[in-house]
N, C-alpha and C. Protein backbone atom coordinates (compact mmCIF):
# COMPACT_ATOMS: atom_id res chain seq x y z
N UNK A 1 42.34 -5.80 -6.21
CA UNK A 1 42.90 -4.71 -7.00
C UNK A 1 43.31 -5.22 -8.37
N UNK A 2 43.31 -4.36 -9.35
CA UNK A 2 43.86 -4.64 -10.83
C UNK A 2 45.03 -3.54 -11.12
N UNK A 3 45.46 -4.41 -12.22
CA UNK A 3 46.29 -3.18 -12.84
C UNK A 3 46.06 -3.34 -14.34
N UNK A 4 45.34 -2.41 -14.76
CA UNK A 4 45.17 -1.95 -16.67
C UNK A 4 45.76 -1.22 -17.44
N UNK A 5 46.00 -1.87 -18.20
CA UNK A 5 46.33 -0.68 -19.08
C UNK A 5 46.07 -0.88 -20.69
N UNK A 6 45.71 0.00 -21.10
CA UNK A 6 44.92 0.34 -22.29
C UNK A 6 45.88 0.85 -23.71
N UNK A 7 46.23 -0.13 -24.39
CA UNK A 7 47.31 0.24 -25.81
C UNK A 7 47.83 -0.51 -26.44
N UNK A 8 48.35 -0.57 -27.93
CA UNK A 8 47.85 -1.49 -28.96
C UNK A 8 49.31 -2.24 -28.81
N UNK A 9 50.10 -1.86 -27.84
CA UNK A 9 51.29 -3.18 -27.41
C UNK A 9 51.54 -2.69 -25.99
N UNK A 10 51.79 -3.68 -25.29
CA UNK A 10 51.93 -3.75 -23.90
C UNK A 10 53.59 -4.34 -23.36
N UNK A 11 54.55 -3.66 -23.12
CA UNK A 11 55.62 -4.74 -22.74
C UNK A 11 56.49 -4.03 -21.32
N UNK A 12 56.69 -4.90 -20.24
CA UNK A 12 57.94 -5.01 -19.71
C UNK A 12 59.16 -4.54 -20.45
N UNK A 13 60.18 -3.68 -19.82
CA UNK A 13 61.18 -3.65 -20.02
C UNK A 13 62.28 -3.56 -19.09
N UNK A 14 63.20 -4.11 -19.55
CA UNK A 14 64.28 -4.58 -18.69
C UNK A 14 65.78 -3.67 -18.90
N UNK A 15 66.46 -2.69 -18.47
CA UNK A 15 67.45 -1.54 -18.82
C UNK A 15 68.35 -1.97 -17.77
N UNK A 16 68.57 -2.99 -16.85
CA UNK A 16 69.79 -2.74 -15.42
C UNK A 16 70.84 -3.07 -16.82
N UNK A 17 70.71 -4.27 -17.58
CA UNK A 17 72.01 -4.31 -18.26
C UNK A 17 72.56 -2.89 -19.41
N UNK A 18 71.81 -1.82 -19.44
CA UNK A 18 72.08 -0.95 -20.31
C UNK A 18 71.16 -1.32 -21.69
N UNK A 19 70.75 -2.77 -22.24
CA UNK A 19 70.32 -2.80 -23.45
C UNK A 19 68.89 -3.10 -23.03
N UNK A 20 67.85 -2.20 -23.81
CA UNK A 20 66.25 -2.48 -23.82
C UNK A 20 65.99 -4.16 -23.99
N UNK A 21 65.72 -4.70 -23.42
CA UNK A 21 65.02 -5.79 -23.14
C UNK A 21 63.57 -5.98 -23.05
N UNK A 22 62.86 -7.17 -23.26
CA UNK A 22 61.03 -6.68 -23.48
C UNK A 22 61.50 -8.32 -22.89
N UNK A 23 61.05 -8.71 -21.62
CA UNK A 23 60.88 -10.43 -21.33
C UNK A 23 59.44 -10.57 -21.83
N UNK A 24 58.51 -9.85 -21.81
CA UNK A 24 57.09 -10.41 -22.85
C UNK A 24 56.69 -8.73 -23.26
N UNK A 25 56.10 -9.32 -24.37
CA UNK A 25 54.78 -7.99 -24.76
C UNK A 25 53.66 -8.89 -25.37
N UNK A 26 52.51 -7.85 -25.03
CA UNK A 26 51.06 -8.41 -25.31
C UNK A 26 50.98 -7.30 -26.51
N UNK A 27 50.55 -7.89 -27.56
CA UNK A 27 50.21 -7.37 -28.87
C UNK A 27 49.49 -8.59 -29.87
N UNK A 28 48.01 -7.45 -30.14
CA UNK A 28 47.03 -7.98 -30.86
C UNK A 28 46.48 -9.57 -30.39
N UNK A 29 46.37 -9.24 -28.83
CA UNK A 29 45.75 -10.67 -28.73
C UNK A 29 46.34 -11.54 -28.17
N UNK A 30 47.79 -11.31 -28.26
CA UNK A 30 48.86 -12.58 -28.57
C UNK A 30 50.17 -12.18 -27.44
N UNK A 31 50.20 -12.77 -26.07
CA UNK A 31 51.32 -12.84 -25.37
C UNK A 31 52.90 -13.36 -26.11
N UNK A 32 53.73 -12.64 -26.28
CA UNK A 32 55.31 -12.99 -26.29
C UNK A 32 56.34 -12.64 -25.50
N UNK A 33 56.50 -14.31 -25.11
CA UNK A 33 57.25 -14.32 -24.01
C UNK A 33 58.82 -15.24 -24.87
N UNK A 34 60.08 -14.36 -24.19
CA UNK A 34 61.25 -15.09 -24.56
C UNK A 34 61.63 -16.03 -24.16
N UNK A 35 61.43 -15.81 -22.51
CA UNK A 35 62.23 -17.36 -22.01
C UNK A 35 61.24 -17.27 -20.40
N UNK A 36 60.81 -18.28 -20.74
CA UNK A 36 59.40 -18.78 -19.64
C UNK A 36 59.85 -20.26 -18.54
N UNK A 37 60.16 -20.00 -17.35
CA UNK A 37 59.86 -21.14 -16.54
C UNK A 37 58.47 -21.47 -15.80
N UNK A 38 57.86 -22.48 -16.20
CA UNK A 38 56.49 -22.96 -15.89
C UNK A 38 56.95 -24.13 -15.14
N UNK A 39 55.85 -24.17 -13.90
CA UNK A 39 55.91 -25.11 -12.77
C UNK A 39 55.06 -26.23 -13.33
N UNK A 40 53.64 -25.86 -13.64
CA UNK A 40 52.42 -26.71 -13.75
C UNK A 40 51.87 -26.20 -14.73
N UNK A 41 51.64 -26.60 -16.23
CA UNK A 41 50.81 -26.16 -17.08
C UNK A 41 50.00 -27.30 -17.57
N UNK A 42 48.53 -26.35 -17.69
CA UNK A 42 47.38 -27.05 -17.87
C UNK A 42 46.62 -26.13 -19.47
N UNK A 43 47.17 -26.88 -20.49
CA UNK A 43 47.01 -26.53 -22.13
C UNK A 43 45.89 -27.74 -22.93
N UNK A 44 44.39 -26.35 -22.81
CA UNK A 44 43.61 -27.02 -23.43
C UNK A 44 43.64 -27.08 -25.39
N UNK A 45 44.22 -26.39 -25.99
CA UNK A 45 44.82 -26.47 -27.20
C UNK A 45 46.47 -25.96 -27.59
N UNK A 46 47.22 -27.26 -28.21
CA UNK A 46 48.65 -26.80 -28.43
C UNK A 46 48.60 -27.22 -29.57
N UNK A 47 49.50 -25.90 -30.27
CA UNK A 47 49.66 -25.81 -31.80
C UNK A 47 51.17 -26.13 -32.13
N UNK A 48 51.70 -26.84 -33.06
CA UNK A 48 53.39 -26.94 -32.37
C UNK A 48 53.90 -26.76 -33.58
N UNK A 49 54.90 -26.26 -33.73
CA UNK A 49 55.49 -26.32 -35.17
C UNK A 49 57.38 -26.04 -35.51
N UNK A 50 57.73 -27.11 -34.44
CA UNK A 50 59.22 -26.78 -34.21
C UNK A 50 59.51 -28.58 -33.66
N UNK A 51 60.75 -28.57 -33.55
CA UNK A 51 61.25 -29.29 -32.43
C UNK A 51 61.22 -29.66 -31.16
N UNK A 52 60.39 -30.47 -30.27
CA UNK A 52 60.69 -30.47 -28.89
C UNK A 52 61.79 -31.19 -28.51
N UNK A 53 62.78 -31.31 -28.02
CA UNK A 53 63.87 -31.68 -27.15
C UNK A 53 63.72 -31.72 -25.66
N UNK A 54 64.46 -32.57 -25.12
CA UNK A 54 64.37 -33.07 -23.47
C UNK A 54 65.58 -32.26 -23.41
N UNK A 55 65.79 -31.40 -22.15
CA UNK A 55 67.33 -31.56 -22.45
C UNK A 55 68.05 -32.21 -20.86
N UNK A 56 67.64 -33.62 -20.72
CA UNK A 56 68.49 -34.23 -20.52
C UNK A 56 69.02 -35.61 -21.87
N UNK A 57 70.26 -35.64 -21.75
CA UNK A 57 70.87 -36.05 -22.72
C UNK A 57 71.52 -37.36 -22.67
N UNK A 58 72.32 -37.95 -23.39
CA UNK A 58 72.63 -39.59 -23.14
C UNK A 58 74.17 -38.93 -23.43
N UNK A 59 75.04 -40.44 -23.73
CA UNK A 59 76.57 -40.35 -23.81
C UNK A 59 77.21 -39.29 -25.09
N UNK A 60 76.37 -39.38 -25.92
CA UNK A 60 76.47 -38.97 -27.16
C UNK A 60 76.14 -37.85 -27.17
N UNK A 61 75.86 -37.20 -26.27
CA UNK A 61 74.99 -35.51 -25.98
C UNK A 61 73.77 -35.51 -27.11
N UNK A 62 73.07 -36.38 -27.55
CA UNK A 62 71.95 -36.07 -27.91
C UNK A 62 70.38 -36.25 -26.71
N UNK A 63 69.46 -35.31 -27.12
CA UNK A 63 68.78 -35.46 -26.56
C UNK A 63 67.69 -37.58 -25.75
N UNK A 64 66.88 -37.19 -25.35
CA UNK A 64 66.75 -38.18 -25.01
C UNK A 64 64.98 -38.96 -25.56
N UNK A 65 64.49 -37.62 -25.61
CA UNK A 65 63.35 -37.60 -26.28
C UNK A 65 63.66 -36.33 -27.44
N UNK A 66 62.93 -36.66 -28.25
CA UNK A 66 62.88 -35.62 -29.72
C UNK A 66 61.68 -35.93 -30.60
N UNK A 67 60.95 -34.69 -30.38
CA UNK A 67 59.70 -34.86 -31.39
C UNK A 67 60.10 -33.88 -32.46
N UNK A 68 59.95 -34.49 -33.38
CA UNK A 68 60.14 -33.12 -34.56
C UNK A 68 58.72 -33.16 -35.33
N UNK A 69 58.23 -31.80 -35.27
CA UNK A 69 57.37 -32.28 -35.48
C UNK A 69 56.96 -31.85 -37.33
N UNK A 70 57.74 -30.66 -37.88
CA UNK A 70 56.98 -30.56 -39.10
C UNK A 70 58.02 -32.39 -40.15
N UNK A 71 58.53 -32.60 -39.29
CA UNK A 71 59.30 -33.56 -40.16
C UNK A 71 58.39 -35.03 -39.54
N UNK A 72 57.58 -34.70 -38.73
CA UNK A 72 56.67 -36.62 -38.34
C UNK A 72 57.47 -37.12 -37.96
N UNK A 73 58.89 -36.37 -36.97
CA UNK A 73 59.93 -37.77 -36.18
C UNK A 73 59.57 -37.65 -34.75
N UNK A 74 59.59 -39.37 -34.01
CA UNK A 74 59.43 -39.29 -32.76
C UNK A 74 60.73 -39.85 -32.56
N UNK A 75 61.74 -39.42 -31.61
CA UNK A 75 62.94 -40.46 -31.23
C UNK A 75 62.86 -40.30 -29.72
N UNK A 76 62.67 -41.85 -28.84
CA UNK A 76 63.30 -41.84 -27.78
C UNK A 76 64.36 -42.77 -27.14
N UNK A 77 65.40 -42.15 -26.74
CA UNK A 77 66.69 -42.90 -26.83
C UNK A 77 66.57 -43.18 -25.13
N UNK A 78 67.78 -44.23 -25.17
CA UNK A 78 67.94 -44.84 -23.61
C UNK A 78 69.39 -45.40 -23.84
N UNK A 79 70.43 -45.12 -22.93
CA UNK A 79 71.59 -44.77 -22.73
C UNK A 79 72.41 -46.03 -21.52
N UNK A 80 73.05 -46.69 -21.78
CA UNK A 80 73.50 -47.03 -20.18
C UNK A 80 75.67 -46.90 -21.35
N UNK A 81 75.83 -47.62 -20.38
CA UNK A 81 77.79 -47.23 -20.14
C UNK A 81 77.90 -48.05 -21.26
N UNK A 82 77.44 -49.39 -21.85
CA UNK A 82 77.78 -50.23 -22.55
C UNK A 82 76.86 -50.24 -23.95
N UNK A 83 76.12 -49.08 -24.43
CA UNK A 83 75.39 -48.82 -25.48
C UNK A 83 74.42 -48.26 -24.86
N UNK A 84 73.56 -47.87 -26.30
CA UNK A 84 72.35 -47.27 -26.10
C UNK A 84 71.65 -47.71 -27.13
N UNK A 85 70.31 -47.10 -27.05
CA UNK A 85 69.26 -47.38 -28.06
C UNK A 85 68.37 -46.12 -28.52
N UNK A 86 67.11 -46.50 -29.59
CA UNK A 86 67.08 -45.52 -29.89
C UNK A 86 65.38 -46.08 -30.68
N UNK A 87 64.68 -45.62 -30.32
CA UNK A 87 62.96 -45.99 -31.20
C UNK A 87 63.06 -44.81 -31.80
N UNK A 88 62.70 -44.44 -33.20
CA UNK A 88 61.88 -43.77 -33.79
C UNK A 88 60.84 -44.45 -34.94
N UNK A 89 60.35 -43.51 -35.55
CA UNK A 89 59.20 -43.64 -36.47
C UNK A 89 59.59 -44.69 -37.09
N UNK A 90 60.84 -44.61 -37.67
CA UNK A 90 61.32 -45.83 -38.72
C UNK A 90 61.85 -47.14 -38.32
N UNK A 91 62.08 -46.83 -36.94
CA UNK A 91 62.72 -48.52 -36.45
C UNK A 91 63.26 -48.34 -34.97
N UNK A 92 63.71 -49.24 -35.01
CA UNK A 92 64.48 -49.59 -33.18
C UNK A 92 66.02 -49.56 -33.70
N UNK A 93 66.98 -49.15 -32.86
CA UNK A 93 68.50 -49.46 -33.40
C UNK A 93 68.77 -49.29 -32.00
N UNK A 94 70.06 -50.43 -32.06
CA UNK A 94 71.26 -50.88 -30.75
C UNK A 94 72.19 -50.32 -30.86
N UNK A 95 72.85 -49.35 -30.49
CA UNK A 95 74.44 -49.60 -30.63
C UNK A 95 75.48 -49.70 -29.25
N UNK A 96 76.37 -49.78 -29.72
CA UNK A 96 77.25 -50.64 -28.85
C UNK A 96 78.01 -48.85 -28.01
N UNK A 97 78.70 -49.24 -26.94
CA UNK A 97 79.32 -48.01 -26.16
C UNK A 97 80.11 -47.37 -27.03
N UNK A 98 80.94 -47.58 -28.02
CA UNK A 98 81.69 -46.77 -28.63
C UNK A 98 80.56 -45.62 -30.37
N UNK A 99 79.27 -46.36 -30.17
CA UNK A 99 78.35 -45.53 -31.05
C UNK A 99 78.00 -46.16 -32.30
N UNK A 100 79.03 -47.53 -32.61
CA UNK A 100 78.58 -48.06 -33.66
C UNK A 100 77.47 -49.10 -33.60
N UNK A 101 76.79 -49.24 -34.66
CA UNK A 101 75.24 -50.00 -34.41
C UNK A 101 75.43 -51.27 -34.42
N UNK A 102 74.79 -51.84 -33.75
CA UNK A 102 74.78 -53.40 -33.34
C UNK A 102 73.67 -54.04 -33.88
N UNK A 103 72.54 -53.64 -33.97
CA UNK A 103 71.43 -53.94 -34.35
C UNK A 103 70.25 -52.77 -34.66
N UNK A 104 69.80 -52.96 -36.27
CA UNK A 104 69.41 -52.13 -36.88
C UNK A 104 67.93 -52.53 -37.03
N UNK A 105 66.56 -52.85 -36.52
CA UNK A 105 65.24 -53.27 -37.04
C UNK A 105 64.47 -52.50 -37.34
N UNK A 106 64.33 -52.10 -38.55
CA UNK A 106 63.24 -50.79 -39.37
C UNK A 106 63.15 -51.01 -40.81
N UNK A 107 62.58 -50.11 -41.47
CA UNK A 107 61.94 -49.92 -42.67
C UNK A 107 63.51 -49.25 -43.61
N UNK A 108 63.42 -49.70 -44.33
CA UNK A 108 64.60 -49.75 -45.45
C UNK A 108 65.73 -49.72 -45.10
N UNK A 109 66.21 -50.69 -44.22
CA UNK A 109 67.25 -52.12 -43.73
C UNK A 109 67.94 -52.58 -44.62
């Protein structure tokens, strides 16, 4: 069985809370969805043009991985009780448990 339907926007709506809600509409081609939980995705082209964030986080509540991407930053940090660390594009840095840096190795040092 199918279900069709034929018109130049397509959306879900959501009214139990009283306010119109749309969790996706299909218009011109193009699925929009607000807030998506995916189990297993299999993406033969990704276009990206924002921030990705992990959101598990270290002591400092920053993320743990961070791609940014219109800015070319990769950061991935690693956390224990007595400091953390931190790779990105520009270098490696140590710092000590209270957040101040211990060791700084990168490009304009």
């Amino acid at each position: 069985s199918e279900i069709l339907a034929f018109a130049q926007r397509f959306a879900i709506v959501d009214e139990v809370t009283g306010q119109l809600r749309t969790p996706f509409v299909v218009q011109g081609g193009q699925v929009f969805i607000n807030y998506a939980m995916i189990d297993t995705a299999f993406i033969q082209n990704l276009v990206l043009g924002m921030t990705l964030r992990s959101s598990a986080v270290n002591e400092q509540g920053l993320p743990l991985l961070e791609i940014n991407i219109p800015a070319g930053k990769l950061i991935l940090r690693g956390s224990a009780a007595d400091g953390s660390s931190e790779l990105a594009n520009t270098g490696l840095k140590f710092f000590h448990g209270n957040g101040i840096t211990a060791i700084d190795l990168g490009l304009g040092v």
